[in-house]
N, C-alpha and C. Protein backbone atom coordinates (compact mmCIF):
# COMPACT_ATOMS: atom_id res chain seq x y z
N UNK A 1 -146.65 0.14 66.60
CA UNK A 1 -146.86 1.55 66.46
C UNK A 1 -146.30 2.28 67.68
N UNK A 2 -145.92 3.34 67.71
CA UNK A 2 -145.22 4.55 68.64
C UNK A 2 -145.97 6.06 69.10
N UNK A 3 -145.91 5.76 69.85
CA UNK A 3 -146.74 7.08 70.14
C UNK A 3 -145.90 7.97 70.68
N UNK A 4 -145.80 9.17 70.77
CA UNK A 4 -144.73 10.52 71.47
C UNK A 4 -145.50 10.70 72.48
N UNK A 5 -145.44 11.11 73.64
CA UNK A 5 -145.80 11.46 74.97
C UNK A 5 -145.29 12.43 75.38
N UNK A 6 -146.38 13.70 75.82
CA UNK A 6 -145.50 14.84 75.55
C UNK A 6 -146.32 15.60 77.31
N UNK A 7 -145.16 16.41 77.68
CA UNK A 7 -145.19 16.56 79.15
C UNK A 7 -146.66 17.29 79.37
N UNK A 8 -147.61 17.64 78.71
CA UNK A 8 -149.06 17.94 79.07
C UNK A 8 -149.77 16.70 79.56
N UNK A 9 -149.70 15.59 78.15
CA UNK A 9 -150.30 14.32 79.16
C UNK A 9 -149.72 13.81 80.45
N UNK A 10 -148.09 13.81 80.62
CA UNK A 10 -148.30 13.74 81.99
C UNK A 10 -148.62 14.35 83.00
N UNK A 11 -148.48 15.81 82.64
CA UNK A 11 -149.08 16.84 83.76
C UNK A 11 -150.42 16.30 84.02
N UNK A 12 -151.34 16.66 82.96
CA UNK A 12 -152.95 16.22 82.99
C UNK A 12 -153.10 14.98 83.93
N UNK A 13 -152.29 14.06 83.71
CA UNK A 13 -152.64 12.65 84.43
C UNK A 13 -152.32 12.68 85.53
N UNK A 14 -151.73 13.55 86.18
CA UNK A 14 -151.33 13.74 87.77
C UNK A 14 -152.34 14.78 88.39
N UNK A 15 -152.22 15.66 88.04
CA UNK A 15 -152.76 17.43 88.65
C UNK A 15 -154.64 16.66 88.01
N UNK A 16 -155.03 16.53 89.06
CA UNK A 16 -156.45 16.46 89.13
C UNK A 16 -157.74 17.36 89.33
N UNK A 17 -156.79 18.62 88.86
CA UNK A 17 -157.57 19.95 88.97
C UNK A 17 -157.63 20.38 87.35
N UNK A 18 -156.93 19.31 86.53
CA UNK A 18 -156.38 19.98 85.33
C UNK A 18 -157.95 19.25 84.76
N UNK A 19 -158.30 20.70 83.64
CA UNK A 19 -159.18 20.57 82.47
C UNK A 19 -158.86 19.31 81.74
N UNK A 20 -157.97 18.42 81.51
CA UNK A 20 -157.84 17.52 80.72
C UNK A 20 -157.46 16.29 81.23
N UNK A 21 -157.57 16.50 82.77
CA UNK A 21 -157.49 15.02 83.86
C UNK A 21 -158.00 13.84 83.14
N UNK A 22 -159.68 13.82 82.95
CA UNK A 22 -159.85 12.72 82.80
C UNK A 22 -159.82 12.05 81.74
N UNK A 23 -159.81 12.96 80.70
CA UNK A 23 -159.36 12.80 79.28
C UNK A 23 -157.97 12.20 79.62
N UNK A 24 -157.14 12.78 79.94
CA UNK A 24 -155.66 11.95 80.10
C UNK A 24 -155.42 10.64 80.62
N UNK A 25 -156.19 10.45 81.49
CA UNK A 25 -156.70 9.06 82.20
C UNK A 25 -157.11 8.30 81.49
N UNK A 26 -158.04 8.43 80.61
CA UNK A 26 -158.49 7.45 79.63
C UNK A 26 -158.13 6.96 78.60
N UNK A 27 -157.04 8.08 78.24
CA UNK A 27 -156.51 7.84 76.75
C UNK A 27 -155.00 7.26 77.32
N UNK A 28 -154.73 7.64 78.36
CA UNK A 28 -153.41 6.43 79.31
C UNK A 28 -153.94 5.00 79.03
N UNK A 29 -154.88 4.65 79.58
CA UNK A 29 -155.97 3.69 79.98
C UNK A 29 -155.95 2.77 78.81
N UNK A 30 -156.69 3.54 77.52
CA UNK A 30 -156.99 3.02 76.33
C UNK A 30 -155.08 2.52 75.77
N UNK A 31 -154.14 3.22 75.60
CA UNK A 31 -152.97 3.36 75.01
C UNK A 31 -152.29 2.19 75.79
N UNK A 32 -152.28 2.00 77.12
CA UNK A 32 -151.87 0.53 77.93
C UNK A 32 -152.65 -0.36 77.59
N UNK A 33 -153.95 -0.76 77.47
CA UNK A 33 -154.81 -2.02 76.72
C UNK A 33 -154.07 -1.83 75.06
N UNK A 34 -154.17 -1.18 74.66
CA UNK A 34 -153.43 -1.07 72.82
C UNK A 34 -151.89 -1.76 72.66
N UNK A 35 -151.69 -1.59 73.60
CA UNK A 35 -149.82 -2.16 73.93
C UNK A 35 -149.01 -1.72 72.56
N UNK A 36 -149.33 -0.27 72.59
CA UNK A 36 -148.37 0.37 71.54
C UNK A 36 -147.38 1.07 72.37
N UNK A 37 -146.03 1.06 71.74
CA UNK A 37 -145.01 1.56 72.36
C UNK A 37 -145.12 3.29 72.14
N UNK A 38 -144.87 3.37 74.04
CA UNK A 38 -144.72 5.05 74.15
C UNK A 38 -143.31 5.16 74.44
N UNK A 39 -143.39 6.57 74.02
CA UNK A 39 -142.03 7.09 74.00
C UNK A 39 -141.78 8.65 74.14
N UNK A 40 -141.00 9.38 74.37
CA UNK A 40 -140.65 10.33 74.75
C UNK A 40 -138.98 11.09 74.93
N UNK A 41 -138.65 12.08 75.35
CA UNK A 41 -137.78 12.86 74.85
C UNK A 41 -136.97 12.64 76.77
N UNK A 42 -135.65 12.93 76.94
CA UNK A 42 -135.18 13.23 78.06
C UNK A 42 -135.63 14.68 78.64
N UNK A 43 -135.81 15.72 77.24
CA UNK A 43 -135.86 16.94 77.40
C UNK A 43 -137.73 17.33 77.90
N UNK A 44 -138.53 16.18 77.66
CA UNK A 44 -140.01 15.84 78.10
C UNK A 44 -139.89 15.32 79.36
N UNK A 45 -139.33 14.35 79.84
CA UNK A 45 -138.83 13.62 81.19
C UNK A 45 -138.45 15.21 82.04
N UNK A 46 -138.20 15.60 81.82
CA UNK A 46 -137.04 16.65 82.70
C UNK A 46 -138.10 18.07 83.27
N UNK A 47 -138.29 18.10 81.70
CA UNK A 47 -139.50 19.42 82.02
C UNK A 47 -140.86 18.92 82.70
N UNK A 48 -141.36 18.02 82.54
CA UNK A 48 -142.64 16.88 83.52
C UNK A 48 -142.32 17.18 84.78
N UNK A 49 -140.78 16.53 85.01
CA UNK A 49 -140.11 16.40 86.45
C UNK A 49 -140.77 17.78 86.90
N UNK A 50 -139.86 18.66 86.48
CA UNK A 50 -139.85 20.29 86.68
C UNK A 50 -141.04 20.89 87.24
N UNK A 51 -142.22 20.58 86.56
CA UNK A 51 -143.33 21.12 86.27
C UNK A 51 -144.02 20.50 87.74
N UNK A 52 -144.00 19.26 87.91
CA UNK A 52 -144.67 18.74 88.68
C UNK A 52 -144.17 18.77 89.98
N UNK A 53 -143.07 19.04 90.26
CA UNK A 53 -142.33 19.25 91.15
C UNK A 53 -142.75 20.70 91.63
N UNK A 54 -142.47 21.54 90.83
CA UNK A 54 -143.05 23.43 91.25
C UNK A 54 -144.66 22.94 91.57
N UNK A 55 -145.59 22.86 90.68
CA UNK A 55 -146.91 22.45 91.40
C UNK A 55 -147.38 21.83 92.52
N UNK A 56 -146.57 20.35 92.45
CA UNK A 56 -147.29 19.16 93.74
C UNK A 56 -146.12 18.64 94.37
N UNK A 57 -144.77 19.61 94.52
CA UNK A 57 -144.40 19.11 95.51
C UNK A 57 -143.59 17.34 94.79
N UNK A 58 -142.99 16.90 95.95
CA UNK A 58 -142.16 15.17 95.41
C UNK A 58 -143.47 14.45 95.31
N UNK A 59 -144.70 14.83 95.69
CA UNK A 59 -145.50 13.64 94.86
C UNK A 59 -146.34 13.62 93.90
N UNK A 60 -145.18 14.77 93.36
CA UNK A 60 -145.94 15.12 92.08
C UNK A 60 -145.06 14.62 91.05
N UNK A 61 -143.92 14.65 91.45
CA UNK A 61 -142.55 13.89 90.96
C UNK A 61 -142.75 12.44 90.92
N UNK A 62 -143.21 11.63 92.35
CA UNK A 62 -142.76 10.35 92.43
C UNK A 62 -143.87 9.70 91.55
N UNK A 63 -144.66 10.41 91.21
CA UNK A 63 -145.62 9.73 90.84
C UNK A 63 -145.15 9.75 88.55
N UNK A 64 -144.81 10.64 88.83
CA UNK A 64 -144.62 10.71 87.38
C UNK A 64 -143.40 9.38 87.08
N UNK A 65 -141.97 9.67 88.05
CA UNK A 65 -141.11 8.82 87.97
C UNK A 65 -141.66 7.17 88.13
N UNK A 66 -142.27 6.95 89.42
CA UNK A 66 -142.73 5.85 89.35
C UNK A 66 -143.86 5.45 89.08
N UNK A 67 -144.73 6.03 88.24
CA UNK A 67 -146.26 5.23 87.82
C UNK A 67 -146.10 5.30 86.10
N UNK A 68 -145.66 6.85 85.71
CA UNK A 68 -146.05 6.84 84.50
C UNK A 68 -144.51 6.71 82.71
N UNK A 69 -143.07 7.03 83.95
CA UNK A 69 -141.81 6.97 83.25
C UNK A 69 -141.91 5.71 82.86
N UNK A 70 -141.47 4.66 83.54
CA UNK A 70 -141.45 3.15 83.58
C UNK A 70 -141.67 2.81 82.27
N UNK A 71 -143.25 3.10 81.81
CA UNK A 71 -143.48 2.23 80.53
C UNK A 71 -143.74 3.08 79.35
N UNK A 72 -142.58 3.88 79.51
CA UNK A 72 -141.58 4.90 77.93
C UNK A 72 -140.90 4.96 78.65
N UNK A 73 -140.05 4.73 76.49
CA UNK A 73 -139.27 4.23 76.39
C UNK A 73 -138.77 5.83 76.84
N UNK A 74 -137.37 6.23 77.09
CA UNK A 74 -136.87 8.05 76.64
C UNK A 74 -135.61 8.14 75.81
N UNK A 75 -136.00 8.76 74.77
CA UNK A 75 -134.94 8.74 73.60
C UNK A 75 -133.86 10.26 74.46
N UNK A 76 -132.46 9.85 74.87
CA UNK A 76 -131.97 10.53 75.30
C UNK A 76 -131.08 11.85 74.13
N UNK A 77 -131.70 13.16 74.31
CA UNK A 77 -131.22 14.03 73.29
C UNK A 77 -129.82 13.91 73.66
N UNK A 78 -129.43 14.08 72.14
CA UNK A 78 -127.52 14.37 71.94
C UNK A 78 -127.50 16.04 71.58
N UNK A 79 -126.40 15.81 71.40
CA UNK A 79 -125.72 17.56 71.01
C UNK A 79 -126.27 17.76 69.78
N UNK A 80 -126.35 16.91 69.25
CA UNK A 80 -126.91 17.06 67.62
C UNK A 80 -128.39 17.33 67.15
N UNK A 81 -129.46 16.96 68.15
CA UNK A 81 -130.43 17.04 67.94
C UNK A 81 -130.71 18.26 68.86
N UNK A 82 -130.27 19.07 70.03
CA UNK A 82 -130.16 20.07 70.71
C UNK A 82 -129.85 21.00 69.47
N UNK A 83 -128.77 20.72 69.03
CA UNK A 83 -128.05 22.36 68.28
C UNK A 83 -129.67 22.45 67.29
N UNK A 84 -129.63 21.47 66.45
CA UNK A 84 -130.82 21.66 65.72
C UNK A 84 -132.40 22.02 66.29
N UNK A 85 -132.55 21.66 67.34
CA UNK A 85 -133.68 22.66 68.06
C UNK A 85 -133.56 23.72 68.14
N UNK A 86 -132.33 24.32 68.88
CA UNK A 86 -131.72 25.82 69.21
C UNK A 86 -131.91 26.44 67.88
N UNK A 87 -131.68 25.76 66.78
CA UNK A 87 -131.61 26.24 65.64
C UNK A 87 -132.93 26.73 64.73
N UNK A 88 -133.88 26.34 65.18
CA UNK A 88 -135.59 25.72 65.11
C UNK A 88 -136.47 26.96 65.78
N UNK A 89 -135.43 26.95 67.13
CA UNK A 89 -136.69 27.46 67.73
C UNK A 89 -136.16 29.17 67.70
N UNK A 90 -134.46 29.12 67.06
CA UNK A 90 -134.72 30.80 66.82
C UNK A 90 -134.93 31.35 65.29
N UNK A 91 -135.14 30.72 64.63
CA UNK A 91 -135.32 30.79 63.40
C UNK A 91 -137.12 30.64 63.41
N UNK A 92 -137.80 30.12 64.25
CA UNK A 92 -139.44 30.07 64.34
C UNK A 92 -139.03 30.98 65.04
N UNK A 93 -138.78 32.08 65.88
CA UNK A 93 -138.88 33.51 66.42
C UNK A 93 -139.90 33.53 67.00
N UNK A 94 -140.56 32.65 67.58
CA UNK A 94 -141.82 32.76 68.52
C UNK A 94 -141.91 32.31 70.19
N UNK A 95 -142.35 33.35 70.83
CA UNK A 95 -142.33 33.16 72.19
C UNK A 95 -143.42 32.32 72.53
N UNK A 96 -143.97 31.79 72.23
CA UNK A 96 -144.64 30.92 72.61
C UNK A 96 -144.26 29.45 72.59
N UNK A 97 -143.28 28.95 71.82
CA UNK A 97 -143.03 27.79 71.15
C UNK A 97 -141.40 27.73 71.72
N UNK A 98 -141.67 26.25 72.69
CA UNK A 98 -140.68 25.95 73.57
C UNK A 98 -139.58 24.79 72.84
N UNK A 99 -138.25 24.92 73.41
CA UNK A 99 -136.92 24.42 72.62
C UNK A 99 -137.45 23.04 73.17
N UNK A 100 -137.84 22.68 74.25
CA UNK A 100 -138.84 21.29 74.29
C UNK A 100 -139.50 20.97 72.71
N UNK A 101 -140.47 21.44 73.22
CA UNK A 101 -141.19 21.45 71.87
C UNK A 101 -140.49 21.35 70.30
N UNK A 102 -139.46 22.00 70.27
CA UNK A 102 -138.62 21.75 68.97
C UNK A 102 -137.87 20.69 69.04
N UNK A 103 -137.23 20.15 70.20
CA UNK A 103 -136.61 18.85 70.33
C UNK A 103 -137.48 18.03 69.85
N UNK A 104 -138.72 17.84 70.85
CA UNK A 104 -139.89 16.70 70.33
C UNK A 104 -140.37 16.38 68.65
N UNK A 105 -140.92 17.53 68.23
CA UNK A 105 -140.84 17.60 66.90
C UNK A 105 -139.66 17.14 65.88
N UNK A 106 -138.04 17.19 66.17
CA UNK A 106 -137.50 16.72 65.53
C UNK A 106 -137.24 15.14 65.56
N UNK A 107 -137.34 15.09 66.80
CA UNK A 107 -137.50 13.35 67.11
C UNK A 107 -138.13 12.97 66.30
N UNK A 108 -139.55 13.33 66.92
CA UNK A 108 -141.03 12.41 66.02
C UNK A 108 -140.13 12.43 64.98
N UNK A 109 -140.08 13.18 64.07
CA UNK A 109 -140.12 13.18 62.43
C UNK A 109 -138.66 12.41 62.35
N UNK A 110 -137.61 12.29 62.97
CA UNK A 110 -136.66 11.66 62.79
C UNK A 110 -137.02 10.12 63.21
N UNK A 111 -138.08 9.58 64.24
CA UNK A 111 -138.20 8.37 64.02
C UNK A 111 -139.74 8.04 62.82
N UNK A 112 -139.95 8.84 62.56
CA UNK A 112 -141.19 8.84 61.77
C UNK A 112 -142.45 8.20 62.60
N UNK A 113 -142.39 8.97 63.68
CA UNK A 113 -143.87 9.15 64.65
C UNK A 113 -145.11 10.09 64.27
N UNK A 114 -145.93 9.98 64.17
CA UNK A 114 -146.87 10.91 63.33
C UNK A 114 -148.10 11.18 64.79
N UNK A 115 -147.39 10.39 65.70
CA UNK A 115 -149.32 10.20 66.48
C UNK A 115 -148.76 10.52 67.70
N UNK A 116 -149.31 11.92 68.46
CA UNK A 116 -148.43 11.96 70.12
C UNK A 116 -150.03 11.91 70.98
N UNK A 117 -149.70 11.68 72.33
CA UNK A 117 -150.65 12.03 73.35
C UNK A 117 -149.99 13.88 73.94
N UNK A 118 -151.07 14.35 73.81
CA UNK A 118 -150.61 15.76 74.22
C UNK A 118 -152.08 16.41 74.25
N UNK A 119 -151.73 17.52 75.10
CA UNK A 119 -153.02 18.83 74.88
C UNK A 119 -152.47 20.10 74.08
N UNK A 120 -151.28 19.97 74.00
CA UNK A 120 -150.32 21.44 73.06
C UNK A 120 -150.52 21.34 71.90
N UNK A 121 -151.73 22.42 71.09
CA UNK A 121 -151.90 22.52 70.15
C UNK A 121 -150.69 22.58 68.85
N UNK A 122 -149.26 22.95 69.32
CA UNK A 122 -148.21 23.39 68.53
C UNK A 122 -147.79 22.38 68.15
N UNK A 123 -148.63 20.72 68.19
CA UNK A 123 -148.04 18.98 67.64
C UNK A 123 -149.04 19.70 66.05
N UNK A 124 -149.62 19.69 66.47
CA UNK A 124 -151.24 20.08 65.51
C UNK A 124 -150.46 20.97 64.46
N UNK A 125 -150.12 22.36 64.61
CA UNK A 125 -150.06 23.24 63.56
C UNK A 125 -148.51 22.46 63.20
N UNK A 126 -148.06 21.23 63.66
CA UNK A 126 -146.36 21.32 62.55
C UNK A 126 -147.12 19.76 61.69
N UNK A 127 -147.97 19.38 62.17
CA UNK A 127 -148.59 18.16 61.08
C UNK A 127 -148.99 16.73 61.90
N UNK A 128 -148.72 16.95 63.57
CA UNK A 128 -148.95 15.69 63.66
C UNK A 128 -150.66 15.30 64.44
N UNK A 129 -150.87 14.04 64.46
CA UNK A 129 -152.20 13.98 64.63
C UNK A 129 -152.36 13.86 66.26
N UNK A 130 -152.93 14.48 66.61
CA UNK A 130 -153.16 14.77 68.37
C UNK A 130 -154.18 13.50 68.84
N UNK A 131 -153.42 13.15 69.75
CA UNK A 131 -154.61 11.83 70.28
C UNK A 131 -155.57 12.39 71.53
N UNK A 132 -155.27 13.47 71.91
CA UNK A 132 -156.23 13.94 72.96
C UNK A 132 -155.45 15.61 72.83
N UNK A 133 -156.69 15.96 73.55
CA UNK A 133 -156.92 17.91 73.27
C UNK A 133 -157.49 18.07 72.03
């Protein structure tokens, strides 16, 4: 089984101020004893980086790169699955709902992933089943 890993659980699992720390910790925790394959987006890798980097600084980075990248897998986006986000996310016309977010979603459903770790309700309203939040 495959799980999507989406840049809230890694935020949550670093930033120890975050509402969903220890929830993220556990369901890391539980998902490494399960030895189901995680996986994730380059365009999730990048924005994590990003995120954690503006918040905590390189050890907010090193920690993502070296504790939690390692064991996901990252499906590296092509031009093809980009144009079709771009395409997604202006045709959904909503400012809230990130070209991340439309990448991820086309993945999942292109590898037929149904189950992500996330706190972003927007896995929820396109059909998939949220393992935490």
């Amino acid at each position: 089984m495959t799980i999507f890993v989406d840049t809230s659980a890694f935020y949550a699992q670093i930033a120890d101020d975050d509402q969903s720390h220890l929830a993220a910790l556990a369901m890391w925790s539980r998902l490494s004893h399960e030895h189901v394959r995680l996986m994730t987006t380059s365009y999730v890798a990048l924005e994590s980086c990003a995120l954690l980097q503006s918040r905590f600084g390189m050890k907010g980075t090193r920690a993502l790169v070296y504790e939690l990248l390692p064991v996901v897998d990252i499906e590296f986006v092509g031009p093809r699955t980009h144009q079709m986000a771009v395409d997604t996310l202006l045709t959904a016309n909503r400012r809230d709902l990130s070209l991340v977010d439309c990448v991820s979603f086309l993945v999942m459903r292109e590898q037929r992933i149904d189950r992500v770790f996330t706190f972003d309700r927007h896995f929820a309203e396109q059909g998939f089943t949220l393992l935490a939040g």
